[in-house]
C-alpha atoms as a PDB file:
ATOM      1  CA  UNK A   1       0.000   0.000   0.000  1.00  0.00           C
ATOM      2  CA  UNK A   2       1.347   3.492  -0.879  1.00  0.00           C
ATOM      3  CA  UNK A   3       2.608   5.590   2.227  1.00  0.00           C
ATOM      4  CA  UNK A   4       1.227   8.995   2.776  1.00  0.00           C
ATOM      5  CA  UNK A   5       2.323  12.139   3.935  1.00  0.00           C
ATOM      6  CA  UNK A   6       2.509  12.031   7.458  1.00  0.00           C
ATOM      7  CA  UNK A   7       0.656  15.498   8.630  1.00  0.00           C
ATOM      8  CA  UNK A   8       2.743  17.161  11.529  1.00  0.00           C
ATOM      9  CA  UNK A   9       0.447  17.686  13.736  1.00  0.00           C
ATOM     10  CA  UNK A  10      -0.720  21.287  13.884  1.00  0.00           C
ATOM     11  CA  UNK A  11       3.078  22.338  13.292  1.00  0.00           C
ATOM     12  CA  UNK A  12       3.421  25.230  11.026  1.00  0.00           C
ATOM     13  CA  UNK A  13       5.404  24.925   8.521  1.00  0.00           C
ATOM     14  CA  UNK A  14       8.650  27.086   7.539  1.00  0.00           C
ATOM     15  CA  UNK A  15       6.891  29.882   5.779  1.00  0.00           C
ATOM     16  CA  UNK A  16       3.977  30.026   7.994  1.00  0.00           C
ATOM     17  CA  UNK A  17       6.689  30.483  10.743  1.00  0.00           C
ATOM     18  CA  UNK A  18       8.382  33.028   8.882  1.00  0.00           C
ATOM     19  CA  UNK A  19       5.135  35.018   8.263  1.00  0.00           C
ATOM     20  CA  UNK A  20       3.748  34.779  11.442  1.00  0.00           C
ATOM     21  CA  UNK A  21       7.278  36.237  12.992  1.00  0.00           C
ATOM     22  CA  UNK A  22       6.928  38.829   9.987  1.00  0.00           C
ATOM     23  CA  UNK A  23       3.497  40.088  11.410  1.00  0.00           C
ATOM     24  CA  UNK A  24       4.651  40.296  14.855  1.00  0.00           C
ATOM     25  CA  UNK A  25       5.858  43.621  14.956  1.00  0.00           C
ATOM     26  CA  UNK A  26       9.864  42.826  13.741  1.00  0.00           C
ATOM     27  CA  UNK A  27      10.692  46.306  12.707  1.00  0.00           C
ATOM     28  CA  UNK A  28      13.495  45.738  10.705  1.00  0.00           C
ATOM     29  CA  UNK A  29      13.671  43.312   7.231  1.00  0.00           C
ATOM     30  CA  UNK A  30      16.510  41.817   8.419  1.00  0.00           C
ATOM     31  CA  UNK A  31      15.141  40.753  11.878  1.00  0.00           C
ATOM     32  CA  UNK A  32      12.606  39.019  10.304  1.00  0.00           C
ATOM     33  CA  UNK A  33      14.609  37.022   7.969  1.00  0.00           C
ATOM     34  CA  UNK A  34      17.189  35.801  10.824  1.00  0.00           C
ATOM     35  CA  UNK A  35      13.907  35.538  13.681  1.00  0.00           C
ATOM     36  CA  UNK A  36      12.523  33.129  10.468  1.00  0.00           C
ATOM     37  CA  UNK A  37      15.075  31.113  10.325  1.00  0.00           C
ATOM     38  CA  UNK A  38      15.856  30.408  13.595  1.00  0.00           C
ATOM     39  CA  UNK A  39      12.337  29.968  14.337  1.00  0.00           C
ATOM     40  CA  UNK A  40      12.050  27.875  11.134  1.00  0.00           C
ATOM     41  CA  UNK A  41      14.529  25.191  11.996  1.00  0.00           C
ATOM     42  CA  UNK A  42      13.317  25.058  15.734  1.00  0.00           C
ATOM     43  CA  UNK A  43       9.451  24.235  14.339  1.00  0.00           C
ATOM     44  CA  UNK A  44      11.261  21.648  11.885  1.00  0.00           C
ATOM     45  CA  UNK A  45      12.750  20.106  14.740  1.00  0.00           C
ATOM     46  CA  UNK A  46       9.971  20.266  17.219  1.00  0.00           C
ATOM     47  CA  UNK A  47       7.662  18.675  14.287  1.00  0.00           C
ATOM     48  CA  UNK A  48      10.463  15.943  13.853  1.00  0.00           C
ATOM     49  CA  UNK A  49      10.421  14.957  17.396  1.00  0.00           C
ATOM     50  CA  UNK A  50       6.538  14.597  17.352  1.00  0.00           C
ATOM     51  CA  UNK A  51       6.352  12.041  14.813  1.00  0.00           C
ATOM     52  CA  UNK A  52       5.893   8.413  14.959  1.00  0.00           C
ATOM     53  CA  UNK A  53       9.572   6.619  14.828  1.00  0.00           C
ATOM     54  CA  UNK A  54       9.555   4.575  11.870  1.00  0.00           C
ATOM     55  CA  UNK A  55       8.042   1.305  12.116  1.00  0.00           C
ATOM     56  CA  UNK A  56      10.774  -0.821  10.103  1.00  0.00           C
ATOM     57  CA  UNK A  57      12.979  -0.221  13.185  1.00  0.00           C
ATOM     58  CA  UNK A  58      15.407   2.124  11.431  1.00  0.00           C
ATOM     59  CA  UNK A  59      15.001   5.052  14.629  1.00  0.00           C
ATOM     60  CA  UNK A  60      14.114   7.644  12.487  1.00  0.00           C
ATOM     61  CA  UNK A  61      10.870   9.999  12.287  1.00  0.00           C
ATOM     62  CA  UNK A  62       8.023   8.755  10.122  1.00  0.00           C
ATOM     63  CA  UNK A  63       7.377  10.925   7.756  1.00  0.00           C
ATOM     64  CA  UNK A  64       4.701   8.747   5.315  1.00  0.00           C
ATOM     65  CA  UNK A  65       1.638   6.890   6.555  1.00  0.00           C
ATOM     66  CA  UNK A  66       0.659   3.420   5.538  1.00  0.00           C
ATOM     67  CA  UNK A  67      -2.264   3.980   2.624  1.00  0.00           C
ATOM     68  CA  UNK A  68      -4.432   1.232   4.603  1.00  0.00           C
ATOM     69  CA  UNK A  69      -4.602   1.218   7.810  1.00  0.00           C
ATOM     70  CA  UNK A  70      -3.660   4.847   8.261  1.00  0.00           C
ATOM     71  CA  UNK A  71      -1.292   3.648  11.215  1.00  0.00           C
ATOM     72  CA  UNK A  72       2.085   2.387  10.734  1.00  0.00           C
ATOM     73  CA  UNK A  73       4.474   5.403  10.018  1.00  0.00           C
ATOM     74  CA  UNK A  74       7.886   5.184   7.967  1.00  0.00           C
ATOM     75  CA  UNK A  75      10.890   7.335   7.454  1.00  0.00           C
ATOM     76  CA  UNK A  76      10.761   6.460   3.431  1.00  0.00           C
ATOM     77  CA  UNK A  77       9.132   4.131   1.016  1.00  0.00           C
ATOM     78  CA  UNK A  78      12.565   1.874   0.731  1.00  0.00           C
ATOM     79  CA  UNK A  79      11.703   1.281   4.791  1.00  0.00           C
ATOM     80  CA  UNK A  80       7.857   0.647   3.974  1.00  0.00           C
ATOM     81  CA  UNK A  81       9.415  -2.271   1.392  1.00  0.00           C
ATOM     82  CA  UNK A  82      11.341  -3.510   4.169  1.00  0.00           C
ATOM     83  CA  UNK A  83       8.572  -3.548   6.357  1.00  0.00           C
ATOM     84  CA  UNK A  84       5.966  -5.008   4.027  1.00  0.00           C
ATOM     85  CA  UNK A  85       5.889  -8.519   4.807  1.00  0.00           C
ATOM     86  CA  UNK A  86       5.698  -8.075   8.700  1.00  0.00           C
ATOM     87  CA  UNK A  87       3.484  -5.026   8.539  1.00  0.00           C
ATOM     88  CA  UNK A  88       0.783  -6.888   6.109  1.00  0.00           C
ATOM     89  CA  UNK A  89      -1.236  -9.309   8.579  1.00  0.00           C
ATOM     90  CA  UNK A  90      -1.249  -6.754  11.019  1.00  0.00           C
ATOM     91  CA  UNK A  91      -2.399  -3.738   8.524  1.00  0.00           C
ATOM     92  CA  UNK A  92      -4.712  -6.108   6.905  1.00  0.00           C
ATOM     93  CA  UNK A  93      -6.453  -6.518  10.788  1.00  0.00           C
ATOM     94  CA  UNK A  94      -6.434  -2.946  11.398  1.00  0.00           C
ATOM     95  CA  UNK A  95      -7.787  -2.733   7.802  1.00  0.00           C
ATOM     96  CA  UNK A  96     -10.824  -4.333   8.487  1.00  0.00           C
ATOM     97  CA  UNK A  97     -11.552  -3.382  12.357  1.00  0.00           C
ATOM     98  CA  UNK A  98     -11.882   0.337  10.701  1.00  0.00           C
ATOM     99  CA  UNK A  99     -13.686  -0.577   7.833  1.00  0.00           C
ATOM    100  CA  UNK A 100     -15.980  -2.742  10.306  1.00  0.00           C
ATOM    101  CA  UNK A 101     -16.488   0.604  12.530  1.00  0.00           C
ATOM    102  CA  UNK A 102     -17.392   2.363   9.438  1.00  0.00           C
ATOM    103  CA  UNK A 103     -20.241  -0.082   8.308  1.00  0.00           C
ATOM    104  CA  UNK A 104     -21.627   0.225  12.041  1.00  0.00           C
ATOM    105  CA  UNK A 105     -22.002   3.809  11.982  1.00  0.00           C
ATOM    106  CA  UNK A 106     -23.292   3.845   8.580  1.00  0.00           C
ATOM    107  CA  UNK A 107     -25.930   0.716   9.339  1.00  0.00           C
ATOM    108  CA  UNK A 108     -29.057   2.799  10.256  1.00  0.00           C
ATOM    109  CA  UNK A 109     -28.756   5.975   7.908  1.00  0.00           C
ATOM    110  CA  UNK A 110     -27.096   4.189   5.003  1.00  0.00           C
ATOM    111  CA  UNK A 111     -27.698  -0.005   5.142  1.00  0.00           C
ATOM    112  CA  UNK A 112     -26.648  -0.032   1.412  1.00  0.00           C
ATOM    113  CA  UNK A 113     -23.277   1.435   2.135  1.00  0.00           C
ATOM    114  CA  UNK A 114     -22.629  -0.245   5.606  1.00  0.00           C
ATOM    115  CA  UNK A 115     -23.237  -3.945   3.805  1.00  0.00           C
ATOM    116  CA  UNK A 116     -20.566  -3.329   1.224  1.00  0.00           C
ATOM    117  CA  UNK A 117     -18.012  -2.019   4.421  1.00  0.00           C
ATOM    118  CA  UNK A 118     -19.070  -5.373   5.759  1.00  0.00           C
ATOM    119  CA  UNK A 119     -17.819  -7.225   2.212  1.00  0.00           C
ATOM    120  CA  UNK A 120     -14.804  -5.173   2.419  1.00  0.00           C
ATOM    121  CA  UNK A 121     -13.845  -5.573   5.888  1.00  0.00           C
ATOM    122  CA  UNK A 122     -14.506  -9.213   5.493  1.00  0.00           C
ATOM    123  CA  UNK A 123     -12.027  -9.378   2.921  1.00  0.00           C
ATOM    124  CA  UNK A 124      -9.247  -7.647   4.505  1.00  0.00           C
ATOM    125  CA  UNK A 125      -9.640  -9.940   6.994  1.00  0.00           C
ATOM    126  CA  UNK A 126      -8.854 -13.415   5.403  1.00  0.00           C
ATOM    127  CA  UNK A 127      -5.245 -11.611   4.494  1.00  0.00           C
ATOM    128  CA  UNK A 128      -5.193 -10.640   8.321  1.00  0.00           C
ATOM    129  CA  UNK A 129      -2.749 -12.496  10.757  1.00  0.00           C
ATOM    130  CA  UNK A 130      -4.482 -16.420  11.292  1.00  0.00           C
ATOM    131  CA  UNK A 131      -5.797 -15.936  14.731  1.00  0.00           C
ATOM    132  CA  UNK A 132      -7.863 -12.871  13.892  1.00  0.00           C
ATOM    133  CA  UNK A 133      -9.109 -13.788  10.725  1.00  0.00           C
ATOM    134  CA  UNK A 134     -11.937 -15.985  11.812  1.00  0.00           C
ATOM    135  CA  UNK A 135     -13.277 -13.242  14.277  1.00  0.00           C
ATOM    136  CA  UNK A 136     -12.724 -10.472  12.229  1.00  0.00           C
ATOM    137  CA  UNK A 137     -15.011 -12.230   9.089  1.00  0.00           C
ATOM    138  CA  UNK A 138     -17.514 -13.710  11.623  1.00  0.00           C
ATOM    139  CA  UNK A 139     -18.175 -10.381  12.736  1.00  0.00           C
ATOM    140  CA  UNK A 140     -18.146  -8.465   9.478  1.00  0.00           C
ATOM    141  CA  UNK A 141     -20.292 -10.754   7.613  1.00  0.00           C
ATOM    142  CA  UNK A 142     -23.101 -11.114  10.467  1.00  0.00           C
ATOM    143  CA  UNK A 143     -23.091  -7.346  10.376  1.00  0.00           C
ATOM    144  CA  UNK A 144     -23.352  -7.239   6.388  1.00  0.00           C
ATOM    145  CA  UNK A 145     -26.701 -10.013   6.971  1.00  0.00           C
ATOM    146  CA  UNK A 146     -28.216  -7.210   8.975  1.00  0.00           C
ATOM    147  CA  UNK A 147     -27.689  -4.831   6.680  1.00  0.00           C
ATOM    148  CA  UNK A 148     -28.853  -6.373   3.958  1.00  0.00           C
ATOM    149  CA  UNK A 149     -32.073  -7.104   5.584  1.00  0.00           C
ATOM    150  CA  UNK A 150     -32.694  -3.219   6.273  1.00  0.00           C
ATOM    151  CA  UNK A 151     -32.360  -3.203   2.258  1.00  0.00           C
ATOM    152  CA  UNK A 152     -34.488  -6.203   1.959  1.00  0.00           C
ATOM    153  CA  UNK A 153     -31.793  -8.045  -0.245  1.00  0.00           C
ATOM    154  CA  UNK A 154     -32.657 -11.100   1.801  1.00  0.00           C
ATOM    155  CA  UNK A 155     -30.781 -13.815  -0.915  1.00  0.00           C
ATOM    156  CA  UNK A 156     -27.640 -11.265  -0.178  1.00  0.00           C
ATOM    157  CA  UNK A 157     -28.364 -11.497   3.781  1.00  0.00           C
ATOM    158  CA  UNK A 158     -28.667 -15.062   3.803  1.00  0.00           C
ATOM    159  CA  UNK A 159     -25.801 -15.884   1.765  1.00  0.00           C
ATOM    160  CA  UNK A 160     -24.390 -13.451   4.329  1.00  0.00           C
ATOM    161  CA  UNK A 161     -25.459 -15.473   7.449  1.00  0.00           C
ATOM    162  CA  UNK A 162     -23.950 -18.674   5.583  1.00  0.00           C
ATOM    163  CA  UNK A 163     -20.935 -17.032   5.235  1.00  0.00           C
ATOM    164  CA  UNK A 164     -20.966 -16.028   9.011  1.00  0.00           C
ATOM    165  CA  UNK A 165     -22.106 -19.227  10.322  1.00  0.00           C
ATOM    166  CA  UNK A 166     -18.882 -20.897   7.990  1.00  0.00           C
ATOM    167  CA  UNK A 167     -16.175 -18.257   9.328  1.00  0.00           C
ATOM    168  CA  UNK A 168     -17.586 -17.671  13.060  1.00  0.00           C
ATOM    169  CA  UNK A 169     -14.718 -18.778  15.601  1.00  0.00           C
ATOM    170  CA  UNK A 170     -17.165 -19.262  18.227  1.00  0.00           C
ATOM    171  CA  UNK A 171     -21.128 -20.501  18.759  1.00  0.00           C
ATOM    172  CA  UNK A 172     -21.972 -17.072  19.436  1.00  0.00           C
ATOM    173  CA  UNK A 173     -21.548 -15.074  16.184  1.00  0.00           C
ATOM    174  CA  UNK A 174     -22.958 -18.659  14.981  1.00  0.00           C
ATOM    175  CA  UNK A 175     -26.261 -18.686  16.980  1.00  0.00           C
ATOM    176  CA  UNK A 176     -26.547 -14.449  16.088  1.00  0.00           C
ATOM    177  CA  UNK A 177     -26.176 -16.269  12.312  1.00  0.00           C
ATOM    178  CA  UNK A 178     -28.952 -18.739  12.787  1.00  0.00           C
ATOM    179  CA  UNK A 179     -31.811 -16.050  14.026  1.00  0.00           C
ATOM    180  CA  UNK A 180     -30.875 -13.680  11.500  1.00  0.00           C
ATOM    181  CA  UNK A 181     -31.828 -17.029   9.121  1.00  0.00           C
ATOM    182  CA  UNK A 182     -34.904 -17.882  11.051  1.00  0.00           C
ATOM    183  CA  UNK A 183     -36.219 -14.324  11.189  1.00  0.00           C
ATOM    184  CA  UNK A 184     -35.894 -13.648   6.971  1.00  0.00           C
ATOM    185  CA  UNK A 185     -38.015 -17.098   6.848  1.00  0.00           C
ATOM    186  CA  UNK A 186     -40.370 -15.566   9.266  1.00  0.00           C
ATOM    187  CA  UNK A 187     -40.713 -12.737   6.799  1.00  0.00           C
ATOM    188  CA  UNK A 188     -41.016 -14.252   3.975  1.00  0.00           C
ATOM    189  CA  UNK A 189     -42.880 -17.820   4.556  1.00  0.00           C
ATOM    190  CA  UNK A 190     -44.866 -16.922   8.022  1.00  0.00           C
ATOM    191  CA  UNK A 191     -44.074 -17.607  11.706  1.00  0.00           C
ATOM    192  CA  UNK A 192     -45.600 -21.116  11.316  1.00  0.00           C
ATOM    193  CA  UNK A 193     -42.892 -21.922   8.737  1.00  0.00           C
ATOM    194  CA  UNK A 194     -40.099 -19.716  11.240  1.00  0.00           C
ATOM    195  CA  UNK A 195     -40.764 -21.849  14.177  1.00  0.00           C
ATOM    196  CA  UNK A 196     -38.463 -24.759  13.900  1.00  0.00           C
ATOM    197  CA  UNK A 197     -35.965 -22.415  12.845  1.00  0.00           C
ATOM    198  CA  UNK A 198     -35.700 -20.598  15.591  1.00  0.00           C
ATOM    199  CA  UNK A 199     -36.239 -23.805  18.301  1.00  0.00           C
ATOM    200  CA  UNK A 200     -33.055 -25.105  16.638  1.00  0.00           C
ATOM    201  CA  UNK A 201     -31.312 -21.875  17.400  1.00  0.00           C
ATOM    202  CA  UNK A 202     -32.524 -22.043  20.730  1.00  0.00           C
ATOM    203  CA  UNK A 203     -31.136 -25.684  21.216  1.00  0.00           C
ATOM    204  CA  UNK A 204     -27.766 -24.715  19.740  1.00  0.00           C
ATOM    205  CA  UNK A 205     -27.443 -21.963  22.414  1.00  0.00           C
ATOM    206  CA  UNK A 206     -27.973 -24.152  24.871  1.00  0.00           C
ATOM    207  CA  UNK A 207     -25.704 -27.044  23.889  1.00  0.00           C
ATOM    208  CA  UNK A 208     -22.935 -24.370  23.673  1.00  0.00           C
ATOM    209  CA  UNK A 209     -23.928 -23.278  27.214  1.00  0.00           C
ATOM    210  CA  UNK A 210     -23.626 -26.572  28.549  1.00  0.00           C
ATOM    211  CA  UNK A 211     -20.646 -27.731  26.578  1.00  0.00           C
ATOM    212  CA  UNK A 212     -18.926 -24.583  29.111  1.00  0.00           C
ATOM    213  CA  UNK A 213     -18.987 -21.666  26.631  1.00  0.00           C
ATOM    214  CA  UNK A 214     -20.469 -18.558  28.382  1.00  0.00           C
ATOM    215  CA  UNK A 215     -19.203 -14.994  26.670  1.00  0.00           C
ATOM    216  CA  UNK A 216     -21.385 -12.490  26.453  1.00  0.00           C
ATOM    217  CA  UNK A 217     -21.830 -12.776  22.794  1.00  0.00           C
ATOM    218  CA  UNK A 218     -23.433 -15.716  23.638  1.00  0.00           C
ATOM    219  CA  UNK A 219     -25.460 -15.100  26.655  1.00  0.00           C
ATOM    220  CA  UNK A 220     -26.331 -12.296  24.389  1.00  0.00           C
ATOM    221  CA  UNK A 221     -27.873 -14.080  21.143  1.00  0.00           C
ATOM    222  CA  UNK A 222     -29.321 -17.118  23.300  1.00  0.00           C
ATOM    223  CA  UNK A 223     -31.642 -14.379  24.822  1.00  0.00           C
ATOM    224  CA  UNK A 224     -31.957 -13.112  21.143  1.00  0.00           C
ATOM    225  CA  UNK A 225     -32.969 -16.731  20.581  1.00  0.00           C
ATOM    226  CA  UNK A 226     -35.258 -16.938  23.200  1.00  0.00           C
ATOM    227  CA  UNK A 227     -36.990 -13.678  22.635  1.00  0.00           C
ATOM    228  CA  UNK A 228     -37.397 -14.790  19.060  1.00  0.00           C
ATOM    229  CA  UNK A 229     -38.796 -17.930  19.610  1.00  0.00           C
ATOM    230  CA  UNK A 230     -41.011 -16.850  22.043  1.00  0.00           C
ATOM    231  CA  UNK A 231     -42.660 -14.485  20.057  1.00  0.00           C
ATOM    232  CA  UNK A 232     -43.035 -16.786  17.028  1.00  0.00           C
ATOM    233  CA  UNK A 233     -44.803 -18.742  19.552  1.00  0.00           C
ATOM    234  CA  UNK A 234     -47.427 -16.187  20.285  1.00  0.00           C
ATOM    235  CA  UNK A 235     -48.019 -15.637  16.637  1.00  0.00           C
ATOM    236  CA  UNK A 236     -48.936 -19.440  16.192  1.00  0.00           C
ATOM    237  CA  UNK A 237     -50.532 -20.761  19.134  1.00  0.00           C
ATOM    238  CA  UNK A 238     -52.584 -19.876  21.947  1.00  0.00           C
ATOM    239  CA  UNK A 239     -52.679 -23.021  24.388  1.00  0.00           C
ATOM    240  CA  UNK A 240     -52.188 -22.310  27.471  1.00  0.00           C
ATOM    241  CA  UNK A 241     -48.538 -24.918  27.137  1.00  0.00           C
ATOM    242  CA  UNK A 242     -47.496 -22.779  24.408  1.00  0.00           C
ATOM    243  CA  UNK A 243     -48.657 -19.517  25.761  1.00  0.00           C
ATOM    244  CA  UNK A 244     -46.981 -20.592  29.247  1.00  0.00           C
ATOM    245  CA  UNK A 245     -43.207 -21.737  27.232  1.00  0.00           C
ATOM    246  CA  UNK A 246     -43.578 -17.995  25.353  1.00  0.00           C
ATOM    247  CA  UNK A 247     -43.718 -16.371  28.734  1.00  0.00           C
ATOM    248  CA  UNK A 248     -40.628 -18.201  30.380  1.00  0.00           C
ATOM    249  CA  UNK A 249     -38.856 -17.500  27.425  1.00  0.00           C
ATOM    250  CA  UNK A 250     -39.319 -14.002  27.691  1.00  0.00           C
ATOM    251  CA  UNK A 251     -38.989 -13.984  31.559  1.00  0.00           C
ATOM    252  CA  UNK A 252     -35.419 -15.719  31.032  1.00  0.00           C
ATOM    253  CA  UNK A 253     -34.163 -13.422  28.140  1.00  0.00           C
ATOM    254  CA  UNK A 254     -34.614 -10.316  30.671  1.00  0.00           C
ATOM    255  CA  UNK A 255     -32.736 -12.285  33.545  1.00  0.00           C
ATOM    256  CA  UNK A 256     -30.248 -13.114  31.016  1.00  0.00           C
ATOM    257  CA  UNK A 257     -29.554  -9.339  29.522  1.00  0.00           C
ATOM    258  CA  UNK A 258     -30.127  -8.292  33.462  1.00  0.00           C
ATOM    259  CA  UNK A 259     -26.571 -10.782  33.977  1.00  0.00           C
ATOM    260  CA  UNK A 260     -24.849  -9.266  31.258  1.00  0.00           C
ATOM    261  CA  UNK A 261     -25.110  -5.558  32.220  1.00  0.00           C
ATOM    262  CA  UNK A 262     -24.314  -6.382  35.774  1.00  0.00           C
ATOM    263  CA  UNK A 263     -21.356  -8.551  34.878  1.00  0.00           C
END
């Protein structure tokens, strides 16, 4: 990736020192000229010393900024090609965390937009470093499902969810996955059709539970699961079983949420 100009932080530069010491009252031509100067090279060495060192390891000041992730700072381009094969899993990862932020911000006003941030950070992330890469896609691509569904390109947020459900590193992203599945089939074949949908995401929660997995991204989508299936339940049935299962569904997602915040 090209390197940028690195911007020096609110440092003027030489000729905005020497005009600013021009316009402070200097009387004489010459003052100004040998107040510029001096004043010039001090700013050029205070503006030095506030830049990054260079990230190849060389000690000097980086002057250009990695094109991608905006982060990694180098004293010249022949450093950034020293650099590159180290720096690339790790820009790559910082790469897609920022394009990820980007698509969340942009979810509500702009889906359209956030769902191809999602595509994007979800391919800088398969070049990312091997331990993040699986995270980094689960993430991005469960995002990109839900943003596709504000568009109502449900083929897109399914394939999406598949794509989540195939990358996710734990049963959390993968049980998020599954009710953003059962809830398009809700939508477009009826709750009736929804229901075993979402009583297999429920069941997948809880085998994760019990098999000793307990983050909060999965506390957090089993009570996603729960509210789901609960109220797919009260669309379709109204024995008092049924109606009774709905309610401790509900009455267990709230003491679930209630256990995250407090934890």
């Amino acid at each position: 990736m090209v390197a940028e100009e690195v911007p020096e932080g609110g440092i003027p530069t030489a000729a905005a020192v020497a005009e600013e010491v021009a316009e402070g009252g200097i009387p004489t031509a010459a003052a100004t000229v040998v107040c510029g100067v001096a004043d010039d090279r001090r700013a050029a060495a205070t503006a030095a010393s506030l830049r990054p060192p260079c990230a190849c390891g060389c000690g000097a000041p980086g002057r250009l900024r990695c094109g991608r992730c905006k982060v990694a700072c180098y004293a010249s381009r022949a450093c950034q090609a020293r650099d590159a094969a180290r720096h690339r899993p790790g820009c790559h990862e910082v790469a897609s965390e920022l394009a990820y932020a980007r698509a969340l911000d942009a979810q509500e006003a702009d889906p359209r937009s956030s769902a191809a941030l999602c595509r994007e950070a979800a391919a800088l992330a398969g070049k990312a470093a091997p331990n993040a890469r699986a995270g980094l896609a689960g993430k991005a691509w469960l995002a990109a499902g839900r943003a596709h569904q504000l568009t109502q390109e449900f083929d897109k947020a399914l394939d999406a969810y598949a794509e989540c459900v195939r990358a996710a590193p734990g049963p959390g992203l993968e049980v998020d996955a599954l009710v953003g599945e059962a809830t398009i089939a809700r939508r477009l074949r009826g709750a009736a059709a929804s229901l075993p949908k979402f009583e297999a995401c429920v069941a997948r929660a809880a085998a994760a539970v019990a098999g000793g997995a307990d983050s909060h991204r999965l506390l957090a989508a089993q009570a996603s699961a729960w509210v789901n299936f609960a109220t797919t339940i009260l669309q379709t049935s109204t024995d008092d079983a049924s109606l009774a299962r709905a309610v401790d569904l509900l009455e267990r997602s709230v003491d679930q949420r209630m256990r995250i915040i407090l934890e």
